[in-house]
PDB file of N, CA and C in Angstrom:
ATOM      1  N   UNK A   1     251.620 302.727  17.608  1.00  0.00           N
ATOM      2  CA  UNK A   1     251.144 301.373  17.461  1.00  0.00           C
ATOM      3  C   UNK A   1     252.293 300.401  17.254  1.00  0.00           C
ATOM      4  N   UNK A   2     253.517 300.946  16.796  1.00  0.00           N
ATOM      5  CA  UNK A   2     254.707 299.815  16.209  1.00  0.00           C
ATOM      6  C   UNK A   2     254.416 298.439  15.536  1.00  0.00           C
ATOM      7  N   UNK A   3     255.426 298.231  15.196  1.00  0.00           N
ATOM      8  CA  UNK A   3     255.754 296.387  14.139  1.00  0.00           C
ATOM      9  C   UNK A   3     254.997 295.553  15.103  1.00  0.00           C
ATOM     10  N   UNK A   4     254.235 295.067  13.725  1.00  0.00           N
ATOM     11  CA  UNK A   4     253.689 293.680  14.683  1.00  0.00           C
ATOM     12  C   UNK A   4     253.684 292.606  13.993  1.00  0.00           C
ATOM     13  N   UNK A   5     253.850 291.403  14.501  1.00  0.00           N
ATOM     14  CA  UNK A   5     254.107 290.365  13.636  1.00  0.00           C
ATOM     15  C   UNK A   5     252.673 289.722  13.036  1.00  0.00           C
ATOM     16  N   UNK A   6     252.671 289.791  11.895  1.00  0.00           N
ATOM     17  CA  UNK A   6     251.258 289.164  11.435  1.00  0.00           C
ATOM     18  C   UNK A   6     251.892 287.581  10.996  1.00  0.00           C
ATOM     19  N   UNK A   7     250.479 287.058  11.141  1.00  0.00           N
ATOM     20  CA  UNK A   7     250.292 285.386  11.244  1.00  0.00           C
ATOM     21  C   UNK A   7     249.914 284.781   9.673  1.00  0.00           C
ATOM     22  N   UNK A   8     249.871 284.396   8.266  1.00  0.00           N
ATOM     23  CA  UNK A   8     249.249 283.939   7.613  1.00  0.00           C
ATOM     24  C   UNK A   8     249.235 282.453   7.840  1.00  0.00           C
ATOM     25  N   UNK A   9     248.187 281.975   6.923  1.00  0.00           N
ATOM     26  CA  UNK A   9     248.069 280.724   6.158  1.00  0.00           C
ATOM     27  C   UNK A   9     247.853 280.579   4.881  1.00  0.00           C
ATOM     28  N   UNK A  10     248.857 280.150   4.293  1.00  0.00           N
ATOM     29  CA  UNK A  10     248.739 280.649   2.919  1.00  0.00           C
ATOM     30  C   UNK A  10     247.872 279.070   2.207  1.00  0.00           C
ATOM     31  N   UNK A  11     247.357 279.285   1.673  1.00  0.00           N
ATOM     32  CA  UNK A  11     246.793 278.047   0.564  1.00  0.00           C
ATOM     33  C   UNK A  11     247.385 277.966  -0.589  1.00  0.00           C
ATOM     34  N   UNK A  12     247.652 276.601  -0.609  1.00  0.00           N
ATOM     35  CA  UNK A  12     248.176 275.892  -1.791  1.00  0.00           C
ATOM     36  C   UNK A  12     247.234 275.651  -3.348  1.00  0.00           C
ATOM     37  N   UNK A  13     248.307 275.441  -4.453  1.00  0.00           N
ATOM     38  CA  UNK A  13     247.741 275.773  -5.689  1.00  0.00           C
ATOM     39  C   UNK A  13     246.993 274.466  -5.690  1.00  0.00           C
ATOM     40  N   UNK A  14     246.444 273.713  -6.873  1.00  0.00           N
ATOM     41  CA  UNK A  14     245.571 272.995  -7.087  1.00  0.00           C
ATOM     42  C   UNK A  14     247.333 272.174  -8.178  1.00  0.00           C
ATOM     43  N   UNK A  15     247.515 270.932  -7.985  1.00  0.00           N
ATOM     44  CA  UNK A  15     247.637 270.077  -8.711  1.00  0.00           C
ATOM     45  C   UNK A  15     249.603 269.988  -8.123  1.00  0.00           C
ATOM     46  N   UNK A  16     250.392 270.044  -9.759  1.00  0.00           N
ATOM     47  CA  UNK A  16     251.753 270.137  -9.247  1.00  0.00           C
ATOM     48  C   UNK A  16     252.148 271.575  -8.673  1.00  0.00           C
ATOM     49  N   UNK A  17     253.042 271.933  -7.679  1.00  0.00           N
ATOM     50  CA  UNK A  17     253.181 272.736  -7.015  1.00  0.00           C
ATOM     51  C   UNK A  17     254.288 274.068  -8.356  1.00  0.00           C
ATOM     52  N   UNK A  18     254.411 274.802  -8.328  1.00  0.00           N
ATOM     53  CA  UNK A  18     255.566 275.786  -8.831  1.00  0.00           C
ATOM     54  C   UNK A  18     257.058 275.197  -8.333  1.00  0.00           C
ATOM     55  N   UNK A  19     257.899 275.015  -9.534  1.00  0.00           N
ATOM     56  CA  UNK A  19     258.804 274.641  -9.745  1.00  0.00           C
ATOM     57  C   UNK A  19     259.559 273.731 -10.858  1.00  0.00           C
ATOM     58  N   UNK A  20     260.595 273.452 -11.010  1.00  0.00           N
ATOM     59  CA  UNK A  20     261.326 273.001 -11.707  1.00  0.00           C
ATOM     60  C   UNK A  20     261.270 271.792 -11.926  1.00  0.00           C
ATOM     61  N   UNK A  21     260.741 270.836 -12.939  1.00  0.00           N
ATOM     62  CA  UNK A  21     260.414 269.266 -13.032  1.00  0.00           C
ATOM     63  C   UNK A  21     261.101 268.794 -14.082  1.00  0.00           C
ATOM     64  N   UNK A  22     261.570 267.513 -14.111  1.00  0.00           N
ATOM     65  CA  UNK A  22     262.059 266.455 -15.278  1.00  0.00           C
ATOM     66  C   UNK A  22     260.222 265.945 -15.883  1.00  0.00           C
ATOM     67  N   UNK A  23     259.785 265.953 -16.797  1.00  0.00           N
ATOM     68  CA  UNK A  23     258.814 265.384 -17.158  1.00  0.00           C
ATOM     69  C   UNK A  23     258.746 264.934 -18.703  1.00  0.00           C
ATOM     70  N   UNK A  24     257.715 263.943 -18.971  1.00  0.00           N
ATOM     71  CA  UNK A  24     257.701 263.470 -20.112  1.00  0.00           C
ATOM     72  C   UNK A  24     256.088 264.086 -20.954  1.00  0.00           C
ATOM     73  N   UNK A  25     256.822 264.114 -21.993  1.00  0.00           N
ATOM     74  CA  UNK A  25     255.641 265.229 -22.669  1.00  0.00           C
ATOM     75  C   UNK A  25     254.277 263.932 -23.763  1.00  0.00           C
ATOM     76  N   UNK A  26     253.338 263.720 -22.863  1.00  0.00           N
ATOM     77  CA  UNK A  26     252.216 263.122 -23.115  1.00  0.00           C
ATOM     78  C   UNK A  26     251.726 263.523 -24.653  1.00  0.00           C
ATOM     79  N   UNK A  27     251.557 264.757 -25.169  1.00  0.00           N
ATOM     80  CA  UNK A  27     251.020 264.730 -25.922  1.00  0.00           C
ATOM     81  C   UNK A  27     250.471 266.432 -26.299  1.00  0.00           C
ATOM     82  N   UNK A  28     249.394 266.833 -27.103  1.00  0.00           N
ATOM     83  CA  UNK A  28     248.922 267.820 -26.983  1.00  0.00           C
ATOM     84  C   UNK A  28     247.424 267.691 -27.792  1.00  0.00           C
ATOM     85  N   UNK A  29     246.758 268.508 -27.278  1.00  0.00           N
ATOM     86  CA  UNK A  29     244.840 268.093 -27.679  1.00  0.00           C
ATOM     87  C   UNK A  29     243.979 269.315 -27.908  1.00  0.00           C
ATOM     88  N   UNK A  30     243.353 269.228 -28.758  1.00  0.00           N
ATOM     89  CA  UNK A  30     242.380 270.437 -29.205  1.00  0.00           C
ATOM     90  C   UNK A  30     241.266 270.867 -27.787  1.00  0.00           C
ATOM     91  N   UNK A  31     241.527 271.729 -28.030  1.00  0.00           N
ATOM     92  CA  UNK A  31     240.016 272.409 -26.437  1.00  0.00           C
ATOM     93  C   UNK A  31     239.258 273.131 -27.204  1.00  0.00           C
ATOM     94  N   UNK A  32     238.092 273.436 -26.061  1.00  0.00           N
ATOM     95  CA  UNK A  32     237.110 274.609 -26.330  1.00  0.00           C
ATOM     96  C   UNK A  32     236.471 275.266 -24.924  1.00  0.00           C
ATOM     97  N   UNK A  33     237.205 276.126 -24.681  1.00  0.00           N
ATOM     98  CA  UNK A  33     236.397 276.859 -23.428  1.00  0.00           C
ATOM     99  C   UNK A  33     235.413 277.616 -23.954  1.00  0.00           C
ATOM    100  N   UNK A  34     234.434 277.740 -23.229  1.00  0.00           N
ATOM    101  CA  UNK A  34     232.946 278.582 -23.117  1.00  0.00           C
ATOM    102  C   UNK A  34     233.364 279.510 -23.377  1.00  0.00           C
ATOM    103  N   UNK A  35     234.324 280.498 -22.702  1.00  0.00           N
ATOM    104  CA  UNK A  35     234.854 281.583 -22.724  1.00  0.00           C
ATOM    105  C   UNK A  35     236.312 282.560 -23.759  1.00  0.00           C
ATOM    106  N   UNK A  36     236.600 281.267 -23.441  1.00  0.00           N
ATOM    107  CA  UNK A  36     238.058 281.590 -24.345  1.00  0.00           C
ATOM    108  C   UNK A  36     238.095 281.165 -25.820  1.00  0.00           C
ATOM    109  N   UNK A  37     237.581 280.094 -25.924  1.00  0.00           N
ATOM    110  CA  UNK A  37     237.384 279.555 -27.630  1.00  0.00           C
ATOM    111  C   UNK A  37     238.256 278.358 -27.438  1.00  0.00           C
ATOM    112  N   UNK A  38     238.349 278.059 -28.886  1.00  0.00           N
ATOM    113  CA  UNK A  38     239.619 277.289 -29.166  1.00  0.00           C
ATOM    114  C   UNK A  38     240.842 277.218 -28.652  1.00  0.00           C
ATOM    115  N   UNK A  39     241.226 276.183 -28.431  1.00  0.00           N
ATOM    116  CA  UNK A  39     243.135 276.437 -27.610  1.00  0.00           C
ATOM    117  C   UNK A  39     243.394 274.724 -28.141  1.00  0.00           C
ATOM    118  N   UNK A  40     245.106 274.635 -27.694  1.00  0.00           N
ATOM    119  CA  UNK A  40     245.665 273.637 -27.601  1.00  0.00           C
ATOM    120  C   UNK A  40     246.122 273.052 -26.135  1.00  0.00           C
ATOM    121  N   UNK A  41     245.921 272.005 -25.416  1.00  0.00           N
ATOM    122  CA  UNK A  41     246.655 271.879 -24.002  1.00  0.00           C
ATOM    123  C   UNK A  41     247.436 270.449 -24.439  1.00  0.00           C
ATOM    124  N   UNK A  42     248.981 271.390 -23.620  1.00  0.00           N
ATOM    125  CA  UNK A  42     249.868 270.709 -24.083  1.00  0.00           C
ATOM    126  C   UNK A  42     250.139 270.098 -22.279  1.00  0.00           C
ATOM    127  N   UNK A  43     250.297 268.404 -22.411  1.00  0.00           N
ATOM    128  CA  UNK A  43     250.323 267.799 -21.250  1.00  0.00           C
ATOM    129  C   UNK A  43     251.843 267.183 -21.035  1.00  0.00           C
ATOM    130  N   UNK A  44     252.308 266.803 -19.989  1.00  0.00           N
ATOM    131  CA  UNK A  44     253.307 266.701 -19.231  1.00  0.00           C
ATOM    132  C   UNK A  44     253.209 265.804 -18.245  1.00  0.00           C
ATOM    133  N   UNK A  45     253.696 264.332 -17.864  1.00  0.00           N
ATOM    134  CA  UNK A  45     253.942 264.243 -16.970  1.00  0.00           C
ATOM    135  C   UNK A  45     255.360 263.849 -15.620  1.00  0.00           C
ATOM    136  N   UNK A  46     254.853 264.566 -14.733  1.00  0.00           N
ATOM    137  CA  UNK A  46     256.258 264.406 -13.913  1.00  0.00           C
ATOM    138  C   UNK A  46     256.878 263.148 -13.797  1.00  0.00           C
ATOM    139  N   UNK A  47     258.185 262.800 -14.077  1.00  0.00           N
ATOM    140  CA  UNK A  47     258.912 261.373 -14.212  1.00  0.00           C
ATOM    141  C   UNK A  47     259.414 261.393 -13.006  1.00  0.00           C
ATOM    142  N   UNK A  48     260.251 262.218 -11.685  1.00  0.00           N
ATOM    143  CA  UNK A  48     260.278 261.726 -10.685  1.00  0.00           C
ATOM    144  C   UNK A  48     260.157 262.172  -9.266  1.00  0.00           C
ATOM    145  N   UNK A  49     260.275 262.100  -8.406  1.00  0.00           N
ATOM    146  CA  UNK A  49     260.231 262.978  -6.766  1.00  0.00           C
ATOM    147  C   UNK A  49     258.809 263.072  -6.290  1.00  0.00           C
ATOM    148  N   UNK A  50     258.463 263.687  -5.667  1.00  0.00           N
ATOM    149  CA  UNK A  50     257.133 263.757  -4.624  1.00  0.00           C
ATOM    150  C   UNK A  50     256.208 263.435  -5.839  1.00  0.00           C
ATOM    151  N   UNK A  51     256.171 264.210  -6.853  1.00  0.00           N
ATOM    152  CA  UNK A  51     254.723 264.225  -7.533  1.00  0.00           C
ATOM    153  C   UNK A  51     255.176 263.566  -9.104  1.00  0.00           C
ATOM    154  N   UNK A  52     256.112 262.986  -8.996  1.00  0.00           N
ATOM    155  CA  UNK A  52     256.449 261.847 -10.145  1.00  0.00           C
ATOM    156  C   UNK A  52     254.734 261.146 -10.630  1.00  0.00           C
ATOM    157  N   UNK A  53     254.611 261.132 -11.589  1.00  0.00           N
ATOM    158  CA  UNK A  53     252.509 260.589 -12.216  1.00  0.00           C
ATOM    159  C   UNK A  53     252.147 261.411 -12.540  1.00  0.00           C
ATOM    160  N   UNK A  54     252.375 262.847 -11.519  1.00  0.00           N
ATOM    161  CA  UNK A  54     251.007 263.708 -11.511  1.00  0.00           C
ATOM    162  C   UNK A  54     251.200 264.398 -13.354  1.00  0.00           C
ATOM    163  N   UNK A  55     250.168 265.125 -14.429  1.00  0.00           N
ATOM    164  CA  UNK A  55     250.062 265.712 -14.988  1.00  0.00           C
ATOM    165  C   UNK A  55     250.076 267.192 -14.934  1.00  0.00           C
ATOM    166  N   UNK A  56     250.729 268.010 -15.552  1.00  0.00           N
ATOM    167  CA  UNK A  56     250.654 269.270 -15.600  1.00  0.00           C
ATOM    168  C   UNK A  56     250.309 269.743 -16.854  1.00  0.00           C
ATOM    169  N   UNK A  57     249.853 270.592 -17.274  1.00  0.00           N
ATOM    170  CA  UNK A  57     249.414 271.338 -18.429  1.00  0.00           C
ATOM    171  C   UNK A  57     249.616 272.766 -18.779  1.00  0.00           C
ATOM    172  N   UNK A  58     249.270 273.114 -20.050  1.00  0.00           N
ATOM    173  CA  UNK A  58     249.268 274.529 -20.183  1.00  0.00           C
ATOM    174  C   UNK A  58     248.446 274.469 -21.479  1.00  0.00           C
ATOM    175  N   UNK A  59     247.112 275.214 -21.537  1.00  0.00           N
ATOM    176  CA  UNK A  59     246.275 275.502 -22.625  1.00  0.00           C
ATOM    177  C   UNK A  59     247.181 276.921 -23.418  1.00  0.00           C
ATOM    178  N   UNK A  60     246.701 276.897 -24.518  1.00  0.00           N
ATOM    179  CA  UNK A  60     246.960 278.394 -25.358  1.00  0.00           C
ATOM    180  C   UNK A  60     246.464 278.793 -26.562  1.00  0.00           C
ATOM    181  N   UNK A  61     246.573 279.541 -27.355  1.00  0.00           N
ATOM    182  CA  UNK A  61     246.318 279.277 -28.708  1.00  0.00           C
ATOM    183  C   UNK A  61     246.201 278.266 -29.519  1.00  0.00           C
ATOM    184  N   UNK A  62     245.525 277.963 -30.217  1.00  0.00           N
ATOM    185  CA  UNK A  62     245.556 277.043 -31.166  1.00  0.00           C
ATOM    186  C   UNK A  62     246.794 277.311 -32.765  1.00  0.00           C
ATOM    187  N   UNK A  63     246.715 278.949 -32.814  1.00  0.00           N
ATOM    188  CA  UNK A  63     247.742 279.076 -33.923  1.00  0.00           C
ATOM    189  C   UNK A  63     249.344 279.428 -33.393  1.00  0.00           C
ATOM    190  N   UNK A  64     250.163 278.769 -33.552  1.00  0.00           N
ATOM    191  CA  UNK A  64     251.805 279.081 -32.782  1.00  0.00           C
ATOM    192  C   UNK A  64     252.120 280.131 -33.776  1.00  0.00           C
ATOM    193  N   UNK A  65     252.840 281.180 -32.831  1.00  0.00           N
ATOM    194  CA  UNK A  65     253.850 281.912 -33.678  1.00  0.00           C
ATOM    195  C   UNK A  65     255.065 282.051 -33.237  1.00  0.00           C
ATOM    196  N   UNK A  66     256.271 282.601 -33.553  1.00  0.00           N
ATOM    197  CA  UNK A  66     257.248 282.540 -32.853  1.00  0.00           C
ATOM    198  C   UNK A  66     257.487 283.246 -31.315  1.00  0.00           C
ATOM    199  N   UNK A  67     256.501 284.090 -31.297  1.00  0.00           N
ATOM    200  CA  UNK A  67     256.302 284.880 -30.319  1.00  0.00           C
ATOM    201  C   UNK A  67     255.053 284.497 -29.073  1.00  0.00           C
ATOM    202  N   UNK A  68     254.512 283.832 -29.358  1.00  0.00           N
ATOM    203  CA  UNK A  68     253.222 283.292 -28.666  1.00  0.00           C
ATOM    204  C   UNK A  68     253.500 282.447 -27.646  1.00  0.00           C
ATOM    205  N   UNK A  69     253.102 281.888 -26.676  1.00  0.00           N
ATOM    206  CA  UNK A  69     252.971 280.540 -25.868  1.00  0.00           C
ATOM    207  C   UNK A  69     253.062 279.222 -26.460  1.00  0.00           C
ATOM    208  N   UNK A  70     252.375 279.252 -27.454  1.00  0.00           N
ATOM    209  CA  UNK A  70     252.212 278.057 -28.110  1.00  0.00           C
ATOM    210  C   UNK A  70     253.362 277.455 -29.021  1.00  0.00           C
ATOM    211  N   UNK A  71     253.643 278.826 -29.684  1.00  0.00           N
ATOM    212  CA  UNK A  71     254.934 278.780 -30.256  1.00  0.00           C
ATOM    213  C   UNK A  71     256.458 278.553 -29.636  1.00  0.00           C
ATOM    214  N   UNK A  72     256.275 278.831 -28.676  1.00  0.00           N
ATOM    215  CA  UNK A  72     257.402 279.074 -27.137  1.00  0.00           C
ATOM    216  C   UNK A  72     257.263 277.478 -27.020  1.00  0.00           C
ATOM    217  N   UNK A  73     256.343 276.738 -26.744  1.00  0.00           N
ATOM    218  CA  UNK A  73     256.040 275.517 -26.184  1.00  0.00           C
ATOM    219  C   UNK A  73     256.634 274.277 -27.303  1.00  0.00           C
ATOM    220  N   UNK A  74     256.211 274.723 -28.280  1.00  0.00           N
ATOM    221  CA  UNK A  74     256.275 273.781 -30.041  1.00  0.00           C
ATOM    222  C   UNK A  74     257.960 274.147 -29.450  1.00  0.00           C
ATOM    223  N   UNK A  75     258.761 274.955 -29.847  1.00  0.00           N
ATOM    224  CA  UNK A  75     259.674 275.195 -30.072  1.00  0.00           C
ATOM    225  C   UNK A  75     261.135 274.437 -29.287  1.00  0.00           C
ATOM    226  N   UNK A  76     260.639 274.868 -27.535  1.00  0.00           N
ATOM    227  CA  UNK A  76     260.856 274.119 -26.502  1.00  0.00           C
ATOM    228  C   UNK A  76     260.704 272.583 -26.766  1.00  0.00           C
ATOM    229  N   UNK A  77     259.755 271.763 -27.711  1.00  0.00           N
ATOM    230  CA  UNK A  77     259.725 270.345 -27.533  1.00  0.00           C
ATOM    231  C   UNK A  77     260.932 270.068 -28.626  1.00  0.00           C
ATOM    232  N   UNK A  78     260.379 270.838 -29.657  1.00  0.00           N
ATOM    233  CA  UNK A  78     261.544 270.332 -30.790  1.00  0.00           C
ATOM    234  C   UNK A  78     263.167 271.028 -30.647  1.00  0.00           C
ATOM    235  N   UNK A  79     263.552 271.894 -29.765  1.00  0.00           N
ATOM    236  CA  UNK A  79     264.701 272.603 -29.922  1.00  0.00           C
ATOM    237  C   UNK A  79     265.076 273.257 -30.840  1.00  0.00           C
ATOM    238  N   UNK A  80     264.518 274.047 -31.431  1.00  0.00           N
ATOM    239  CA  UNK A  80     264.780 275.047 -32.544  1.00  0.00           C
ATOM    240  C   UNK A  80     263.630 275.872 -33.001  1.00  0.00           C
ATOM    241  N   UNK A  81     264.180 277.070 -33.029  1.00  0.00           N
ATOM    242  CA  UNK A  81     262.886 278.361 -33.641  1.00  0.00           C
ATOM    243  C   UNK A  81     262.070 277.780 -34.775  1.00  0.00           C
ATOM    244  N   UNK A  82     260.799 278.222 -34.699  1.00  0.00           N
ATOM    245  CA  UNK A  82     259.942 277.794 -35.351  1.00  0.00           C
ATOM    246  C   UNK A  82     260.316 279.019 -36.596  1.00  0.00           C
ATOM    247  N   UNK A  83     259.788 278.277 -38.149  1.00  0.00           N
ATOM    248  CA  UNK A  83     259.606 279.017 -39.014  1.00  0.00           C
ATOM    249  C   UNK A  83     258.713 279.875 -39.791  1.00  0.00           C
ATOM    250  N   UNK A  84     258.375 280.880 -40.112  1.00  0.00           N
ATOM    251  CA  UNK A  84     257.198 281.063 -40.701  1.00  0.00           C
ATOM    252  C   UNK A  84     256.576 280.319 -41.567  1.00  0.00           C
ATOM    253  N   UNK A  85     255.604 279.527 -41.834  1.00  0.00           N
ATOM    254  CA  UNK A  85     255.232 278.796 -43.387  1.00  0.00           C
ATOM    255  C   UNK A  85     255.062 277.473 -42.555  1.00  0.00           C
ATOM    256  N   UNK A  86     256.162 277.113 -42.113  1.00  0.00           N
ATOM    257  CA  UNK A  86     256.921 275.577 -41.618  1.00  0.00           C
ATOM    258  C   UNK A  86     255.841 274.305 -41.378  1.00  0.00           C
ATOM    259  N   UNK A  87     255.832 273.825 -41.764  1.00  0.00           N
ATOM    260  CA  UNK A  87     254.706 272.431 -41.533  1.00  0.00           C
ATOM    261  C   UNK A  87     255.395 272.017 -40.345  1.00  0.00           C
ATOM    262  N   UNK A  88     254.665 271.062 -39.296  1.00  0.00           N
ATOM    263  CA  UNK A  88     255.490 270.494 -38.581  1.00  0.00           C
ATOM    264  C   UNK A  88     254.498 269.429 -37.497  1.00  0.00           C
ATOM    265  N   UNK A  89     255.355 268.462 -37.328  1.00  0.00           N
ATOM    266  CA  UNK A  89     254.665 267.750 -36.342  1.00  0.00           C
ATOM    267  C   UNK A  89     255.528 267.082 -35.331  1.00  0.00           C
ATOM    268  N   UNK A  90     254.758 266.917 -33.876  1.00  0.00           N
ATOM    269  CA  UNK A  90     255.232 266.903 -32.297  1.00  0.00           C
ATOM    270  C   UNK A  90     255.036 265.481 -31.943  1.00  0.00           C
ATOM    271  N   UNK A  91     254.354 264.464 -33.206  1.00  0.00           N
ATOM    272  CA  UNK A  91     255.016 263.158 -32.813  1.00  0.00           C
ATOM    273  C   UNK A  91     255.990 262.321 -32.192  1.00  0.00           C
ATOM    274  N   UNK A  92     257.433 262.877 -33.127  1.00  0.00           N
ATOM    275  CA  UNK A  92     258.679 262.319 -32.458  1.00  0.00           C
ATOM    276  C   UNK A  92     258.985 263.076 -30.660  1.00  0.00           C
ATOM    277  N   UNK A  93     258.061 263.842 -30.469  1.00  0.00           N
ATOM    278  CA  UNK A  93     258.421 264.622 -28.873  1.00  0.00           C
ATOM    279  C   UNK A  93     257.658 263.657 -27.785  1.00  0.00           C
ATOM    280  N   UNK A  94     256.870 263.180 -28.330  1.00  0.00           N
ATOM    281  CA  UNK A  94     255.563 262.325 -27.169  1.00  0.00           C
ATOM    282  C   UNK A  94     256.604 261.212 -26.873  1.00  0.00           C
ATOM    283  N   UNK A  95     256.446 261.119 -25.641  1.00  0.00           N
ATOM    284  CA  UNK A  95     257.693 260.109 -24.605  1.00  0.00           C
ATOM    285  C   UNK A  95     258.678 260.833 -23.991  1.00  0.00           C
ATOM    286  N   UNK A  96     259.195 261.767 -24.819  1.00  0.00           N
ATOM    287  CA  UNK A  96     260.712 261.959 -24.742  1.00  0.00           C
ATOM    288  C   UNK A  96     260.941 262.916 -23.487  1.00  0.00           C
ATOM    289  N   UNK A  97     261.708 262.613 -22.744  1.00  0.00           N
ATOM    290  CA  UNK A  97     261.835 264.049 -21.055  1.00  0.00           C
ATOM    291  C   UNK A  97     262.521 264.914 -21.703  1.00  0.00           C
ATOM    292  N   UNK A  98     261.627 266.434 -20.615  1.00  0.00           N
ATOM    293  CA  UNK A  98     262.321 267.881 -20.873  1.00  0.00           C
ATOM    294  C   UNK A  98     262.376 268.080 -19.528  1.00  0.00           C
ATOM    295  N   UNK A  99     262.794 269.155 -18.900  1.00  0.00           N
ATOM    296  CA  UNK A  99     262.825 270.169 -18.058  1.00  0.00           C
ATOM    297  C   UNK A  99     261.758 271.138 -18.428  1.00  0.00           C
ATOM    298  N   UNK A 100     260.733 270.914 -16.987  1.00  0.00           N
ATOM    299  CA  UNK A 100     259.616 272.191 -17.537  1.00  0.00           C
ATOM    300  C   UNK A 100     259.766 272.981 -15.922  1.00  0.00           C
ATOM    301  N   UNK A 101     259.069 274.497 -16.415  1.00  0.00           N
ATOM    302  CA  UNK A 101     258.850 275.397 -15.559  1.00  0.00           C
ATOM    303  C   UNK A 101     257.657 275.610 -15.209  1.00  0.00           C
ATOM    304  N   UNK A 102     257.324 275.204 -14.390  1.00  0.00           N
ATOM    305  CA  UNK A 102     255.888 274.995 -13.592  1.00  0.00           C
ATOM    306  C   UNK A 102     255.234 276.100 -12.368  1.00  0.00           C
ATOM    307  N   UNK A 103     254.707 277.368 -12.806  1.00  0.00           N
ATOM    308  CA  UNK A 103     254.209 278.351 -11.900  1.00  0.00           C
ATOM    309  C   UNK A 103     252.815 278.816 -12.052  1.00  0.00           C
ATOM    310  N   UNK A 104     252.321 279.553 -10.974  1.00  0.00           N
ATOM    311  CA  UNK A 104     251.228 279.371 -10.599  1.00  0.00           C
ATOM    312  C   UNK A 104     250.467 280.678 -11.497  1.00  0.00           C
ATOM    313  N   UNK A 105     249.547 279.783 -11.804  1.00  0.00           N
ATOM    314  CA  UNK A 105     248.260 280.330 -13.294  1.00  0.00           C
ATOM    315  C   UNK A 105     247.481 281.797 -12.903  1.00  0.00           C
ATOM    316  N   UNK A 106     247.087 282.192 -14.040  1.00  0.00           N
ATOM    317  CA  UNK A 106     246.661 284.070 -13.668  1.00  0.00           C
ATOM    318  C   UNK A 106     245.525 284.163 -12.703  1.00  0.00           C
ATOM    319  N   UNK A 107     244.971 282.909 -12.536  1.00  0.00           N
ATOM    320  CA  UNK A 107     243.855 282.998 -11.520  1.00  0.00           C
ATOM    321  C   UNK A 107     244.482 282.789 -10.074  1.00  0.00           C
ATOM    322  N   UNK A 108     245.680 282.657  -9.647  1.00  0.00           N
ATOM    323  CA  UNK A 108     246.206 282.012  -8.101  1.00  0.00           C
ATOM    324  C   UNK A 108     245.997 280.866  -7.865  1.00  0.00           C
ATOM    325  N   UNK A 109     245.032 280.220  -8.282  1.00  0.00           N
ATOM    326  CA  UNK A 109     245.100 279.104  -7.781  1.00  0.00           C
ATOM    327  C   UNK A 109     245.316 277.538  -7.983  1.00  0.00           C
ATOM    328  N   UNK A 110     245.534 277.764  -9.752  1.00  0.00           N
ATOM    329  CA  UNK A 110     246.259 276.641 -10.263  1.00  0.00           C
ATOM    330  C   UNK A 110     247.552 277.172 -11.130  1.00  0.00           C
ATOM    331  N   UNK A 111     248.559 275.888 -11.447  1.00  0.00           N
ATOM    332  CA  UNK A 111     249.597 276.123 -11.870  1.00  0.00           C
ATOM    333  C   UNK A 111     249.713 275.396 -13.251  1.00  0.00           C
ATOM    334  N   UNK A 112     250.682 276.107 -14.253  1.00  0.00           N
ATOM    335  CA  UNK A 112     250.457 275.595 -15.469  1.00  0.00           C
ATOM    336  C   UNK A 112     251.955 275.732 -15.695  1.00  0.00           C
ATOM    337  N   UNK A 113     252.636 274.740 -16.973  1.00  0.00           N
ATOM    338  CA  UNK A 113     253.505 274.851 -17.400  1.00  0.00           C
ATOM    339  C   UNK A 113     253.900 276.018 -17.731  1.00  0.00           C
ATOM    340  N   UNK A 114     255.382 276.846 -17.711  1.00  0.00           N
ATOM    341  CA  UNK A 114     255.685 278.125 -18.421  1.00  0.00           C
ATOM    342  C   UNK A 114     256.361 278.130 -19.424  1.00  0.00           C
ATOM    343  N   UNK A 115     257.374 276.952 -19.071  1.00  0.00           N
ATOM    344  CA  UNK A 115     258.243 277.450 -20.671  1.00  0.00           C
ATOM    345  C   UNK A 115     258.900 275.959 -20.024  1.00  0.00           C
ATOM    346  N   UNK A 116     259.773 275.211 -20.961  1.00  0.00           N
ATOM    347  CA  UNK A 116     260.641 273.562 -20.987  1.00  0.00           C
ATOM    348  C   UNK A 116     261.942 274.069 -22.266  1.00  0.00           C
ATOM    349  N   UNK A 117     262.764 272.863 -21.681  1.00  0.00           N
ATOM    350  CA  UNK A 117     264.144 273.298 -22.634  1.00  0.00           C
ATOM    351  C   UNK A 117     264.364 271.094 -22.984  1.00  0.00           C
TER     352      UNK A 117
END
């Protein structure tokens, strides 16, 4: 039978595409999925190039630990490891641009923030 060249069309994710963005960090807001429970979604938006406006997100836990998503995310806004105990608030972060990592979500077909410096 030999090599044959197959044809796709691949479909695109739903919103900002996977990749590397300058964005400004909007804020972060209590959820409730049907399914999942409680979470936090922490929002983003792109400051410039094709999709400069658009919003990106990433839901997660509601409790951060140093090891968690949420904690990864807190940590990433403020620049420094989170503490055990530590009170803290993400006020002074709302406005301010990071570098976020933007890839595509466990379902395929949308994309969520991964990790920002």
């Amino acid at each position: 039978m030999g090599i044959q060249a197959l044809e796709f069309v691949v479909g695109g994710a739903d919103g900002v595409p996977a990749g590397v963005y300058k964005a400004s960090f909007v804020g972060v807001e209590r959820t409730l999925h049907p399914e999942f429970g409680e979470g936090l979604r922490f929002d983003f938006k792109v400051a410039s190039g094709e999709h400069a406006g658009k919003t990106v997100s990433r839901t997660c836990r509601p409790q951060p630990t140093a090891s968690n998503v949420t904690g990864k995310l807190i940590a990433g806004l403020r620049g420094e490891q989170l503490r055990a105990g530590e009170k803290l608030s993400l006020a002074g972060c709302i406005g301010r641009e990071y570098t976020i990592v933007v890839g595509v979500g466990a379902n395929g077909t949308s994309t969520r923030v991964e990790s920002l410096v």
